[in-house]
N, C-alpha and C. Protein backbone atom coordinates (compact mmCIF):
# COMPACT_ATOMS: atom_id res chain seq x y z
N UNK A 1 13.46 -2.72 -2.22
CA UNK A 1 12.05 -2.75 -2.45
C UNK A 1 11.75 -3.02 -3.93
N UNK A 2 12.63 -2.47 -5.04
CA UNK A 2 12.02 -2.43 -6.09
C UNK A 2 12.27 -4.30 -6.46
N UNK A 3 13.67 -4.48 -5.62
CA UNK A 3 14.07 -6.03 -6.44
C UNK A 3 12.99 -6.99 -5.96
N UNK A 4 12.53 -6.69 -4.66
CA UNK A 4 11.37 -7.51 -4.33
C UNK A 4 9.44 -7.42 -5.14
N UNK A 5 9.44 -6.29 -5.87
CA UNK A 5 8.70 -6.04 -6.62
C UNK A 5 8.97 -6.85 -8.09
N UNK A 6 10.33 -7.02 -8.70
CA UNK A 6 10.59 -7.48 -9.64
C UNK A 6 10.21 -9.45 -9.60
N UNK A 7 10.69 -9.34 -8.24
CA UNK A 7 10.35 -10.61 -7.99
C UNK A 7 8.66 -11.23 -7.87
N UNK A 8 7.75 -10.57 -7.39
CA UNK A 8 6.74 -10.35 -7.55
C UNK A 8 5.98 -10.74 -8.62
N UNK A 9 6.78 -9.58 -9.62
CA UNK A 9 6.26 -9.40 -10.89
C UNK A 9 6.68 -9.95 -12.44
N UNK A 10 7.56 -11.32 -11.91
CA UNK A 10 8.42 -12.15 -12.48
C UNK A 10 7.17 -12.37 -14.10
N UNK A 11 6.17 -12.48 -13.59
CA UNK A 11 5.38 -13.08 -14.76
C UNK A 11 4.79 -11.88 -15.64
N UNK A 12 5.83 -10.76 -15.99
CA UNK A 12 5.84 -9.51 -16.22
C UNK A 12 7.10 -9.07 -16.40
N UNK A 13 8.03 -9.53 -17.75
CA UNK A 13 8.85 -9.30 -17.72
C UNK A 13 9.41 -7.98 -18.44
N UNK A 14 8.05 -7.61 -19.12
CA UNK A 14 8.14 -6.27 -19.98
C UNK A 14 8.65 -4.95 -19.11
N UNK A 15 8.19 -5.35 -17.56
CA UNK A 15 8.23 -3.88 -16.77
C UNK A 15 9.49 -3.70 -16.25
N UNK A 16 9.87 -2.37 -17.08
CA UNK A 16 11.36 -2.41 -16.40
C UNK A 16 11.85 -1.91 -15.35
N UNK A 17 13.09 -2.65 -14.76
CA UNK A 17 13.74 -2.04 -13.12
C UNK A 17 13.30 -0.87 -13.12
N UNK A 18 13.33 0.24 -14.13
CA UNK A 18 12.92 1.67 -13.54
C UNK A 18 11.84 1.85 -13.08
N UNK A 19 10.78 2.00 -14.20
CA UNK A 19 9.26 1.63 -13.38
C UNK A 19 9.21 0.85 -12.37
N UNK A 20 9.71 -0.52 -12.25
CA UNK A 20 9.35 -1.42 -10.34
C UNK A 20 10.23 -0.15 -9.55
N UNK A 21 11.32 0.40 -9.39
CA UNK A 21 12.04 1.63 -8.82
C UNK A 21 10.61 2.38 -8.72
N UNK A 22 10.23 3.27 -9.52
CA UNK A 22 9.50 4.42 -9.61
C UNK A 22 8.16 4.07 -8.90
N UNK A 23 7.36 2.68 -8.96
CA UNK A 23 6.26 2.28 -7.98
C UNK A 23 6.44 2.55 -6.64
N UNK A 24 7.95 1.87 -6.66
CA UNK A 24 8.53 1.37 -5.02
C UNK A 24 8.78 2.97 -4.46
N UNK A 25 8.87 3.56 -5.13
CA UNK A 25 9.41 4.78 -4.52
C UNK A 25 8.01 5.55 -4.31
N UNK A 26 6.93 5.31 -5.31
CA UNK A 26 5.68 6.20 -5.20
C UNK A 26 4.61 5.46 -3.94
N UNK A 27 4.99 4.04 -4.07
CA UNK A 27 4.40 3.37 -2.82
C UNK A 27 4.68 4.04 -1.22
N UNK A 28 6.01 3.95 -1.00
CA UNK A 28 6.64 4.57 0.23
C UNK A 28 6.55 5.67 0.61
N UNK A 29 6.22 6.52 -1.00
CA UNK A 29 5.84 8.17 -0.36
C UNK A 29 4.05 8.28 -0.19
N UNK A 30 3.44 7.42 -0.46
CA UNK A 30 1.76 7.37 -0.64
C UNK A 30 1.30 7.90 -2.02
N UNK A 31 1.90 7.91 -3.04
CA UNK A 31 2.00 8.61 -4.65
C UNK A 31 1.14 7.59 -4.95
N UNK A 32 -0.27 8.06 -5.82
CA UNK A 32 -0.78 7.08 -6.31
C UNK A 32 -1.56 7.74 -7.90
N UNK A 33 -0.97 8.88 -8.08
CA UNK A 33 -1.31 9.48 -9.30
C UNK A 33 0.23 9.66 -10.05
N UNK A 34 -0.23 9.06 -11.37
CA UNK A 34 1.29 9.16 -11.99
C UNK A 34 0.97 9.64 -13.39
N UNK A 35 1.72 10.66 -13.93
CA UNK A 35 1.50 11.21 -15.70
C UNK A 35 3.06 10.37 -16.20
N UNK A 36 1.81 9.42 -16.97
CA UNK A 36 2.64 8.25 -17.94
C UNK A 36 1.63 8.03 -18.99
N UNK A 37 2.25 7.05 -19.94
CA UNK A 37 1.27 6.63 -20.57
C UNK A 37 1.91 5.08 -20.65
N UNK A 38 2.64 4.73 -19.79
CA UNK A 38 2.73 3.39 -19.57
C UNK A 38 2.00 2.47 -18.63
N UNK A 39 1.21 1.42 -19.87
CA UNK A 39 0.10 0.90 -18.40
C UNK A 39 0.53 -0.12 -17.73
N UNK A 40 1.86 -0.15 -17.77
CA UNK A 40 2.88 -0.90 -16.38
C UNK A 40 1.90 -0.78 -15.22
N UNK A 41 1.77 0.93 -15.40
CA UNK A 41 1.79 1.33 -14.01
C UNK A 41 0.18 0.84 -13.08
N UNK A 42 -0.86 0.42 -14.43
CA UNK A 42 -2.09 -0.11 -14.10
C UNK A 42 -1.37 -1.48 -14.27
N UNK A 43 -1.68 -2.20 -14.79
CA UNK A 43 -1.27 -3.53 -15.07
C UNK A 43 -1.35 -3.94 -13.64
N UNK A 44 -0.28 -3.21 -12.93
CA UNK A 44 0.45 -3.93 -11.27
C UNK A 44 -0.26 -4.43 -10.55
N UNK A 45 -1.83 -3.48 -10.78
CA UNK A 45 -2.80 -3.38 -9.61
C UNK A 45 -2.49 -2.76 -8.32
N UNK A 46 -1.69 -1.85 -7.98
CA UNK A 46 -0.85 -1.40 -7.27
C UNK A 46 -1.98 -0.06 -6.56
N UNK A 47 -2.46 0.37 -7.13
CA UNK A 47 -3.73 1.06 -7.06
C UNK A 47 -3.21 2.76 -7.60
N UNK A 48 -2.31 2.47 -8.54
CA UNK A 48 -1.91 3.89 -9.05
C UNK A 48 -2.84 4.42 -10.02
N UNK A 49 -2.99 5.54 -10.40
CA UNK A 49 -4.07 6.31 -11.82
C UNK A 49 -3.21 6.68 -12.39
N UNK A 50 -3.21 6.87 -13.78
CA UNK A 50 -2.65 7.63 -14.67
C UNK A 50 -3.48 9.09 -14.93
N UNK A 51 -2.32 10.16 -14.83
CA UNK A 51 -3.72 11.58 -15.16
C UNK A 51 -3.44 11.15 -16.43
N UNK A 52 -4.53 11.80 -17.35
CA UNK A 52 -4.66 11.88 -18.68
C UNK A 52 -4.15 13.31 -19.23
């Protein structure tokens, strides 16, 4: 899942395997709140929030 996310997100090369991992994994569990301050995790459009 995540390599098919990488693929995806080819025009985004800043985001690394861990984060596409850590989406793919928050996607499959229904996780859509994440404490980061990386805006990878907006960027995606993936429909995740960052708490503040």
């Amino acid at each position: 899942m995540a390599w098919e996310l990488r693929k995806q997100f080819q025009d985004k090369p800043g985001i690394s395997f861990t984060d596409l991992t850590s989406m793919a994994i928050m996607r499959d569990l229904g996780i859509s709140h994440v404490l980061t301050a990386d805006e990878h995790f907006i960027q995606v459009g993936m429909g995740f929030f960052r708490v503040p």
